[in-house]
Protein backbone atom coordinates (compact mmCIF):
# COMPACT_ATOMS: atom_id res chain seq x y z
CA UNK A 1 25.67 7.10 -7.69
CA UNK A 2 28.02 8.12 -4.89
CA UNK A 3 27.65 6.36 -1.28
CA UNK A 4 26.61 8.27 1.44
CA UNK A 5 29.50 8.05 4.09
CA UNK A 6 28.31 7.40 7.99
CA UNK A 7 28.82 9.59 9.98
CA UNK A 8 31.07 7.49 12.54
CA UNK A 9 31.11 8.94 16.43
CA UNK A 10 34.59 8.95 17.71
CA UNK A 11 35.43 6.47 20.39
CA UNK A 12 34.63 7.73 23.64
CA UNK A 13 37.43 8.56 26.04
CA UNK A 14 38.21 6.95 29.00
CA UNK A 15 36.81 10.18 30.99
CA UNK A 16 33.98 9.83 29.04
CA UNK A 17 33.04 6.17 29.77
CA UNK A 18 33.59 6.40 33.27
CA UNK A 19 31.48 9.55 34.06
CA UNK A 20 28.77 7.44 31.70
CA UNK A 21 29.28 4.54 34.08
CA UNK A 22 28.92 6.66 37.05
CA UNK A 23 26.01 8.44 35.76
CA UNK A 24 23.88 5.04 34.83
CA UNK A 25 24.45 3.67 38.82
CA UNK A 26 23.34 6.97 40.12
CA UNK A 27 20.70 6.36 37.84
CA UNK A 28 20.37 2.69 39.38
CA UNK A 29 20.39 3.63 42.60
CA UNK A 30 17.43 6.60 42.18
CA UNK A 31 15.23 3.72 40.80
CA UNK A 32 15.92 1.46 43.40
CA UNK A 33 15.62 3.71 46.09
CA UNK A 34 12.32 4.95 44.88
CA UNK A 35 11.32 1.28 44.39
CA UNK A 36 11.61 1.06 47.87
CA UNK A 37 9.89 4.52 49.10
CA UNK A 38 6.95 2.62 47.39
CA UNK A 39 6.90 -0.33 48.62
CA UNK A 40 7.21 0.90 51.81
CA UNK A 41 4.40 3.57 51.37
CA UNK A 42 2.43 0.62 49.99
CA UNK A 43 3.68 -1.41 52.99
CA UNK A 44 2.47 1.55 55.58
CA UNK A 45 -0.87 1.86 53.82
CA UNK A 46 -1.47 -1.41 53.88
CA UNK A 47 -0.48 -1.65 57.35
CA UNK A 48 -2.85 0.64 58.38
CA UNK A 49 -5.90 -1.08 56.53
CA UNK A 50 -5.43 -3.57 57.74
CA UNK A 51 -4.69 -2.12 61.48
CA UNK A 52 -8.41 -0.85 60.91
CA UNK A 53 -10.31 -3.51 58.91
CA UNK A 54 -9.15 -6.26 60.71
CA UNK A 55 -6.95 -5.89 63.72
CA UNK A 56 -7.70 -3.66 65.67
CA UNK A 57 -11.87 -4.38 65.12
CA UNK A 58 -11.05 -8.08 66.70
CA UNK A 59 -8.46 -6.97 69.02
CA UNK A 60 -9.63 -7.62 72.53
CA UNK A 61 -11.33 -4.72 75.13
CA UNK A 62 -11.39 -7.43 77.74
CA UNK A 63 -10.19 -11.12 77.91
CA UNK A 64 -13.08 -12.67 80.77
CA UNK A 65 -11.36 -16.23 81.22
CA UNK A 66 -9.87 -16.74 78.40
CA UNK A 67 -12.73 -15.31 76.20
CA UNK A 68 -12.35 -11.89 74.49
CA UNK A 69 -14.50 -8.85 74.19
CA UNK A 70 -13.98 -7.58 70.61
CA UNK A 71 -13.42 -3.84 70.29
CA UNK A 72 -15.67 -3.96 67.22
CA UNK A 73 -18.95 -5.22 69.82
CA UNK A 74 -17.85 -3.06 72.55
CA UNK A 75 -17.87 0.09 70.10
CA UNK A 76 -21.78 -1.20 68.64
CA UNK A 77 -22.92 -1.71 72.45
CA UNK A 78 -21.49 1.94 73.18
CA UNK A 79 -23.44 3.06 69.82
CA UNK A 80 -26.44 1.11 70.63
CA UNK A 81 -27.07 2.44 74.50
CA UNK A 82 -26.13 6.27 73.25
CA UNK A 83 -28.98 5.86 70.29
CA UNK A 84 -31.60 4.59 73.01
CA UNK A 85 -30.65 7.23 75.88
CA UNK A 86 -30.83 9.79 73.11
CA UNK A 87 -34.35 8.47 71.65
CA UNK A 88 -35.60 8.55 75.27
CA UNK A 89 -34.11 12.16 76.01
CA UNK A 90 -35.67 13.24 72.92
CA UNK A 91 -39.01 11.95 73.58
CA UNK A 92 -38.63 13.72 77.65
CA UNK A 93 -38.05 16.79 75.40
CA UNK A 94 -40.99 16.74 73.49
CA UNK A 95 -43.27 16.50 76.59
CA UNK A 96 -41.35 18.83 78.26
CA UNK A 97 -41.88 22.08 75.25
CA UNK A 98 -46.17 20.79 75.35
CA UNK A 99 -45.67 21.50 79.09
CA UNK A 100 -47.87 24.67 80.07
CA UNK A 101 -45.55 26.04 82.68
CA UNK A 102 -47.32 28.35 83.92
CA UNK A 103 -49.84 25.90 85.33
CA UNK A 104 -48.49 24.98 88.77
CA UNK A 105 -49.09 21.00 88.29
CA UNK A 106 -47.55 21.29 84.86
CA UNK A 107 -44.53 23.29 86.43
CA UNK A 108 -43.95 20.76 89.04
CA UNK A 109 -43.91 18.25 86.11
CA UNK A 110 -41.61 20.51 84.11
CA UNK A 111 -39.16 20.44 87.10
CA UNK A 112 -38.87 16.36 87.52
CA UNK A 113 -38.36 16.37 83.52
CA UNK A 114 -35.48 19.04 83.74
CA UNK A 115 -34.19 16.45 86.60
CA UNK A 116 -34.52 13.39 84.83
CA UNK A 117 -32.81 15.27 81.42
CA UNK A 118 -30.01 16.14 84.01
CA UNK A 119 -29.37 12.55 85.20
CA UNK A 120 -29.32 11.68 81.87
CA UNK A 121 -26.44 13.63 80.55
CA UNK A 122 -24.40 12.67 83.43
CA UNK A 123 -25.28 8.94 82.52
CA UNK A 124 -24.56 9.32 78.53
CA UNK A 125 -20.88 10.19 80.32
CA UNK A 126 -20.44 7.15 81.68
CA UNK A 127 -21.82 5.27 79.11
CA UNK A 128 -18.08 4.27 77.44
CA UNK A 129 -16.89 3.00 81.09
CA UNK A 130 -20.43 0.99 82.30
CA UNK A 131 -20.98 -0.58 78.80
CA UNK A 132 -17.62 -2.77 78.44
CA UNK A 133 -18.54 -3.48 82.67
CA UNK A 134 -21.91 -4.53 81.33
CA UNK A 135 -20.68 -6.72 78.83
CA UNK A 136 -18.07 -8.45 81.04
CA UNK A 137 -20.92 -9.01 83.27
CA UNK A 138 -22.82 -10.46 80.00
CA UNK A 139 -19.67 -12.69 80.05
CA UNK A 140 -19.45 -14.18 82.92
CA UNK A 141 -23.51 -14.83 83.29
CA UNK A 142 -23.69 -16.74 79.91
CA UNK A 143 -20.10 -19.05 81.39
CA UNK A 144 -22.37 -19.25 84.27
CA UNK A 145 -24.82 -20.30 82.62
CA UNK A 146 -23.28 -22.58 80.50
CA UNK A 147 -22.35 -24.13 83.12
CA UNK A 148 -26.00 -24.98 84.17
CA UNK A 149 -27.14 -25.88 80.26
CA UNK A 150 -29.13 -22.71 80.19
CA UNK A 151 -29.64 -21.52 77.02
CA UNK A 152 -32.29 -18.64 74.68
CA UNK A 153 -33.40 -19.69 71.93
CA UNK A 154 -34.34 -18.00 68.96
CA UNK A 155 -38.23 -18.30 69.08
CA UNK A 156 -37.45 -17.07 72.90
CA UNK A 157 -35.86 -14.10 71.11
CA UNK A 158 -38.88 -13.56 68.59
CA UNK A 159 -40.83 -13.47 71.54
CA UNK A 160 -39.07 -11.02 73.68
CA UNK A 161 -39.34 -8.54 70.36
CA UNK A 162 -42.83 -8.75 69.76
CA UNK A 163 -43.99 -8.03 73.54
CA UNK A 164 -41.85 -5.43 74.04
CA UNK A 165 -43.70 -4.03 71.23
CA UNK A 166 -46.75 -4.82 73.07
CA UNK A 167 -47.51 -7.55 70.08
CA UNK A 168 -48.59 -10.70 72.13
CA UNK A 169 -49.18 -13.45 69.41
CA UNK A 170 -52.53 -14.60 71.45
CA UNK A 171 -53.83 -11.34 72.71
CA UNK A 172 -56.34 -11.31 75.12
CA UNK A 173 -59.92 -10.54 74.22
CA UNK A 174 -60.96 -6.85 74.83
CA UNK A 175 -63.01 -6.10 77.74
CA UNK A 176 -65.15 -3.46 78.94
CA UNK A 177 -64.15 -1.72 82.64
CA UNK A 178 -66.44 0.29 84.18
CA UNK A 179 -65.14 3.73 85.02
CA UNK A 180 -66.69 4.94 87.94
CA UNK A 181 -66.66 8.63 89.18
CA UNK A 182 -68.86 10.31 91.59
CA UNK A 183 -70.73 12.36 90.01
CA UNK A 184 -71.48 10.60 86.36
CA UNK A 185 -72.79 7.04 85.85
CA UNK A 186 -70.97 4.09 85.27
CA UNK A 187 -70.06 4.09 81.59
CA UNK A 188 -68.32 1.15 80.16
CA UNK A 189 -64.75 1.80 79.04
CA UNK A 190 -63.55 -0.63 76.90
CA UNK A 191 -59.53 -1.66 77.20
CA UNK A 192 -57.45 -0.65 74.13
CA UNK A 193 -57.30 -2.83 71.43
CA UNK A 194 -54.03 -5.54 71.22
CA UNK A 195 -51.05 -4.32 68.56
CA UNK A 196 -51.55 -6.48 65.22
CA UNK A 197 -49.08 -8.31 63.71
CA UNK A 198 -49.04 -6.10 60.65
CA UNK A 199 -48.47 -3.30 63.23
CA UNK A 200 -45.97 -4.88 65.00
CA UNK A 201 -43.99 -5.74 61.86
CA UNK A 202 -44.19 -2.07 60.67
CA UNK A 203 -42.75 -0.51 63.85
CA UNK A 204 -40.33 -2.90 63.99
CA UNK A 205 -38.98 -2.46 60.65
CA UNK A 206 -39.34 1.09 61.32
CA UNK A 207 -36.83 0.67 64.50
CA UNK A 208 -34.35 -1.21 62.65
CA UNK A 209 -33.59 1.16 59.93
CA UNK A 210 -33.27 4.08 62.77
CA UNK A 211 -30.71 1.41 64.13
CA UNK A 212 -29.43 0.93 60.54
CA UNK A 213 -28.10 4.21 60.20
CA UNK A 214 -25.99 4.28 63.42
CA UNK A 215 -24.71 1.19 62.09
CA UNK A 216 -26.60 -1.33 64.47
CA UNK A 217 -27.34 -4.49 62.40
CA UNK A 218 -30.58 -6.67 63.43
CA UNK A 219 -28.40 -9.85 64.48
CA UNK A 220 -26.43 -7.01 67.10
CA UNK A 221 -30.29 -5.93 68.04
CA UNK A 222 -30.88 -9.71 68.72
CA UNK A 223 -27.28 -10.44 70.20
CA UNK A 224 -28.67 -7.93 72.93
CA UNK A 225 -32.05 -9.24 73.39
CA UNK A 226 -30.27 -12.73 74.09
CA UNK A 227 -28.32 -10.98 77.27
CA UNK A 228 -30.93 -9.70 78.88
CA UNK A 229 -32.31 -12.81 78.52
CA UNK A 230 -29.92 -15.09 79.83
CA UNK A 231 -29.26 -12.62 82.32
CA UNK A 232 -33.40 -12.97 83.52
CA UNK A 233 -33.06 -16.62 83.32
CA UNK A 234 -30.00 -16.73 85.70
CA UNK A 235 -31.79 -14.71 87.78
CA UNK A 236 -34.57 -16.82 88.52
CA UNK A 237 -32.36 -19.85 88.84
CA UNK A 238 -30.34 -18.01 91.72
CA UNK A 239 -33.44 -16.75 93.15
CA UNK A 240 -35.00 -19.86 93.47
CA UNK A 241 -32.93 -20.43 96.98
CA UNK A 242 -34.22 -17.51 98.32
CA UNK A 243 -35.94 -17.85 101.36
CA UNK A 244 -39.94 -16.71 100.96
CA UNK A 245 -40.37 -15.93 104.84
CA UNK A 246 -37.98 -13.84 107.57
CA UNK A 247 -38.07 -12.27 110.50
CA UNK A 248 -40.34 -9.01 110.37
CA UNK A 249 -41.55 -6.26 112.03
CA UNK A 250 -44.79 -4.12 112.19
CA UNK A 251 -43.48 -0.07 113.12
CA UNK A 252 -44.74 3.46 113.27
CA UNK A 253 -42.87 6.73 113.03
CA UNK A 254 -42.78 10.02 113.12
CA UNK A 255 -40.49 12.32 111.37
CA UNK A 256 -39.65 15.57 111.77
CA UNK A 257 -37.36 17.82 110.50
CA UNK A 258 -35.24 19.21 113.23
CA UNK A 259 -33.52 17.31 115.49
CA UNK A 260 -34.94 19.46 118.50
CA UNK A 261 -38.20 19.06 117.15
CA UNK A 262 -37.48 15.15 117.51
CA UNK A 263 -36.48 15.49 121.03
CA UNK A 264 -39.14 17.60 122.42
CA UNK A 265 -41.97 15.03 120.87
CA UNK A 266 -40.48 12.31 122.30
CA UNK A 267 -40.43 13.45 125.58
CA UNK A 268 -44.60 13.98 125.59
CA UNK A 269 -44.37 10.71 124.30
CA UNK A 270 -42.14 9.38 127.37
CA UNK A 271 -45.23 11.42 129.07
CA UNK A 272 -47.88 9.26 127.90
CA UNK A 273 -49.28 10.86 125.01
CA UNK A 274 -50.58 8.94 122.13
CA UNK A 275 -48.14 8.08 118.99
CA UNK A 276 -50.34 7.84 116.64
CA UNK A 277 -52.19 11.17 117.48
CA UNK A 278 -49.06 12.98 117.06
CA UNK A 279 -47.90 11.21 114.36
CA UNK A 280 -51.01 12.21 112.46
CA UNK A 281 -50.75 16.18 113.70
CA UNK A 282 -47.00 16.51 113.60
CA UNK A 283 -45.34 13.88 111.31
CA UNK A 284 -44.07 15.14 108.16
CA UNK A 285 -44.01 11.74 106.50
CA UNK A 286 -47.06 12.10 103.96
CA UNK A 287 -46.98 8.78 102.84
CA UNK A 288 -47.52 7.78 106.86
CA UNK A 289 -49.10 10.57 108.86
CA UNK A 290 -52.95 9.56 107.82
CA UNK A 291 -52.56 6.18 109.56
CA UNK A 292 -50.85 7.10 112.75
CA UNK A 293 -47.78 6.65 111.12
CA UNK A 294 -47.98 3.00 110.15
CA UNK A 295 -45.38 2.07 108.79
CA UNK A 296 -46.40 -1.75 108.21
CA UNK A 297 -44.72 -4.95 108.36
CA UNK A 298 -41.11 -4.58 106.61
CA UNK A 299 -38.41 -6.94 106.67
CA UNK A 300 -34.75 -5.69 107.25
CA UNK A 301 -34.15 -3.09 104.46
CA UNK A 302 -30.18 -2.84 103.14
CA UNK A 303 -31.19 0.50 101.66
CA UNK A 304 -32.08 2.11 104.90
CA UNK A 305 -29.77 0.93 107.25
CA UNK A 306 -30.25 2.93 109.87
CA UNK A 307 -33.95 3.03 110.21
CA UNK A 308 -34.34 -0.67 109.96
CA UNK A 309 -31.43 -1.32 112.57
CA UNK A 310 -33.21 0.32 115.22
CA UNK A 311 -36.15 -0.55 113.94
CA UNK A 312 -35.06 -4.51 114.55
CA UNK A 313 -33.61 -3.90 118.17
CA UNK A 314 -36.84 -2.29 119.90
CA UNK A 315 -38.67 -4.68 121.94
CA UNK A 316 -42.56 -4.48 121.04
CA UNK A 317 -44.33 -1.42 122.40
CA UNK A 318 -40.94 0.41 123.13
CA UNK A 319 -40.05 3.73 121.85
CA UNK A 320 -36.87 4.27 120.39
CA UNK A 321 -34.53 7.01 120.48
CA UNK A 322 -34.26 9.85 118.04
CA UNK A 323 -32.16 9.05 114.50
CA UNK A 324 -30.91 10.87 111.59
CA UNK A 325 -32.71 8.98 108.23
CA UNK A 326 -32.44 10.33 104.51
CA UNK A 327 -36.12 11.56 105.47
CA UNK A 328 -35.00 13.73 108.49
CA UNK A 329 -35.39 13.24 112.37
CA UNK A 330 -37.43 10.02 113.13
CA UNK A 331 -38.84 8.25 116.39
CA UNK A 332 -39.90 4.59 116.04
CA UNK A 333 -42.72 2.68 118.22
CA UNK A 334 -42.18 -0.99 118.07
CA UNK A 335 -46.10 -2.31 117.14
CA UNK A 336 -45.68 -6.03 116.49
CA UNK A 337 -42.42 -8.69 115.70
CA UNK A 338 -42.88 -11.96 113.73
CA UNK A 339 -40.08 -14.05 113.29
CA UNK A 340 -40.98 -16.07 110.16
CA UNK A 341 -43.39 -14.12 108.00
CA UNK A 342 -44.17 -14.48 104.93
CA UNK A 343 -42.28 -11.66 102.41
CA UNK A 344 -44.43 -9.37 100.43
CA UNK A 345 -43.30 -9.78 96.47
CA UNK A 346 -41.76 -6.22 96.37
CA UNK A 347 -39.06 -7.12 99.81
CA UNK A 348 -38.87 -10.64 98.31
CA UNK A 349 -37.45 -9.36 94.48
CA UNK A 350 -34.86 -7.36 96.81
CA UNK A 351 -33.95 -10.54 98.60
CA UNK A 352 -33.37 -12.28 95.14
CA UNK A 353 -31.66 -8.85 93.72
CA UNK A 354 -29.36 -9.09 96.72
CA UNK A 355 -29.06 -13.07 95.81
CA UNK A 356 -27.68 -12.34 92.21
CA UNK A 357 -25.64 -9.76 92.40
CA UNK A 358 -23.54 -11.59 95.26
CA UNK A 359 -23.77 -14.44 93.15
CA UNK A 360 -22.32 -12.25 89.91
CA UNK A 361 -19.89 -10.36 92.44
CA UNK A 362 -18.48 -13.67 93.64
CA UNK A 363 -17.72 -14.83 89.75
CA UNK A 364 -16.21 -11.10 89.24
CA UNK A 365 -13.83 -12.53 92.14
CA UNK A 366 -13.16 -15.80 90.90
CA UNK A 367 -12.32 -14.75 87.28
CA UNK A 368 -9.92 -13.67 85.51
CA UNK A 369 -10.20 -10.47 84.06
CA UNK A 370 -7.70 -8.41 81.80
CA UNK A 371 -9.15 -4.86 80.18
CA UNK A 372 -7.59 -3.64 77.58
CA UNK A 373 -9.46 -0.73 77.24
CA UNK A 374 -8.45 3.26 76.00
CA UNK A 375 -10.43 6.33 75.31
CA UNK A 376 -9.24 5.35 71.70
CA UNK A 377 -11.28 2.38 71.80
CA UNK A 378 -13.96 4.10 72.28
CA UNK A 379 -16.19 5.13 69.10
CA UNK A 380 -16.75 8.87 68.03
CA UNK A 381 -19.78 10.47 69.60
CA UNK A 382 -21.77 11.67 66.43
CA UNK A 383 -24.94 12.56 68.02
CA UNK A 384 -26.01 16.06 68.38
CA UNK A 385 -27.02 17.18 71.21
């Protein structure tokens, strides 16, 4: 049997090798440069994961002395006060639509709503500014108190929950009031029953999963329940120096709402005629007019400077000149001064307001603050509204 001959391929040329040589680097060189197109896609991607997964979550908002704000808890406060304005603006709606309007009581009502629903919107604005102020605030209180070895505990926290649910883990026995009109008998009215546990638990649970879904965890509910907290505690503590008794004065008044108005009553008063009288005929202060326009005894009131300035500077039985309030036109008749009387519990919770925020503004001064914060920081608003 014959052999098959093989088929031998000539020799290549040298033209031949060397456009085969140049061919396989090109070759080489695609590979490689796609190799590295990947790896840096793959580089970029993971970049960016971990940019958002991890970086820029525990990057800093604020530093307050030394300690940061994460961007991650600022974004969950900034959920967490939207969800609770909104669950409050939608319950405002829902009154308003039962609202007969076209009952004039029910109208008037329907008009403080609308109000309320306006100030609202404006304050969901500022919500992305006040919270991160709110939580340096939060900051600096729980350094403060620290500082002092105040602390909440957890069964503090448990405790906080369940009454604000109205849940009070030794309720008070129902009684029966009375309810007296004028025209019925007395019929015993008995006070509405405490919230159970069970109750409590199911409302609760009922809360969290709304909170759930806007991605508010129960140990962030919690987290928040310990500020306010620590921020009540600190208030008591700086309260405690606040003096209980201060120099007061007993005043009436009469307002009115022209200035000319003003000046001709106070010259029949400069005439001898009786302040109370025309305070009672004339006054358009309703919460006053029926006594003579008593005003009581006040202590000196921040909030209405100029009233309580002239107010403090009248010698007893003198009339004062005519000023400008937020009211309108007032006169003042100096009843009765007492230099160290006892403050009623409304003027003294101003006194220890007054006490803690100067205490709070004087740590905003001390400390060292850096922000950090841009409108990208701030979380998407997903809430319809």
């Amino acid at each position: 049997m014959a052999k098959r001959k093989v088929k031998r391929e000539p020799p290549l040329t040298r033209k031949q090798i060397s456009r085969r040589q140049r061919e396989e680097r090109q070759r080489r060189l695609i590979l490689l440069g796609a190799g590295v197109v990947l790896l840096l896609v793959l580089g970029i991607l993971s970049f960016g994961y971990y940019e958002m997964m991890f970086r820029k979550p525990a990057s800093p908002v604020a530093v307050v002395n030394g300690v940061p704000i994460r961007t991650d808890e600022y974004q969950k406060m900034v959920i967490f006060q939207r969800f609770t304005l909104d669950q409050y603006r939608l319950n405002l709606e829902r009154q308003l639509s039962q609202l007969d309007t076209s009952d004039e009581m029910a109208a008037a009502i329907a008009s403080l709503f609308q109000q309320e629903l306006a100030r609202l919107e404006f304050q969901r604005a500022q919500i992305p500014s006040q919270a991160l102020e709110m939580m340096i605030e939060d900051e600096l209180i729980r350094q403060g108190a620290q500082e002092r070895a105040i602390t909440v505990t957890e069964e503090e926290i448990d405790r906080a929950i369940e009454e604000s649910y109205g849940y009070q883990r030794e309720p008070v026995t129902p009684t029966v009031t009375p309810a007296i009109t004028a025209t019925e008998p007395i019929t015993p009215t008995p006070t509405l029953p405490p919230v159970t546990k069970e109750q409590f638990e199911q409302v609760y649970q009922q809360s969290l999963a709304a909170l759930a879904k806007v991605g508010i965890s129960e140990g962030f509910y919690r987290d928040i329940v310990r500020r306010g907290l620590l921020r009540s505690k600190m208030w008591e503590v700086i309260g405690r120096d606040t003096p209980t008794s201060e120099e007061q004065v007993r005043v009436r008044r009469i307002v009115l709402e022209t200035e000319e108005e003003a000046e001709a009553i106070r010259e029949r008063l400069e005439a001898g005629e009786d302040f109370a009288t025309l305070a009672q005929e004339l006054s358009i202060d309703e919460a006053t007019k029926e006594n003579g326009g008593d005003v009581g005894w006040m202590a000196f009131d921040e909030r209405d400077i100029s009233f309580s300035a002239m107010a403090f500077q009248l010698e007893v039985g003198e009339i004062s000149q005519v000023i400008e309030t937020a009211r309108g036109y007032e006169i003042l008749k100096l009843e009765e001064k007492d230099d160290d009387r006892e403050l009623d519990p409304a003027a003294l919770e101003r006194r220890k307001n007054t006490a803690f925020s100067r205490w709070l503004n004087d740590l905003k001064a001390e400390a060292t603050i850096d922000r950090y914060w841009s409108e990208e920081k701030v979380p998407p608003d997903t809430s319809a509204r």
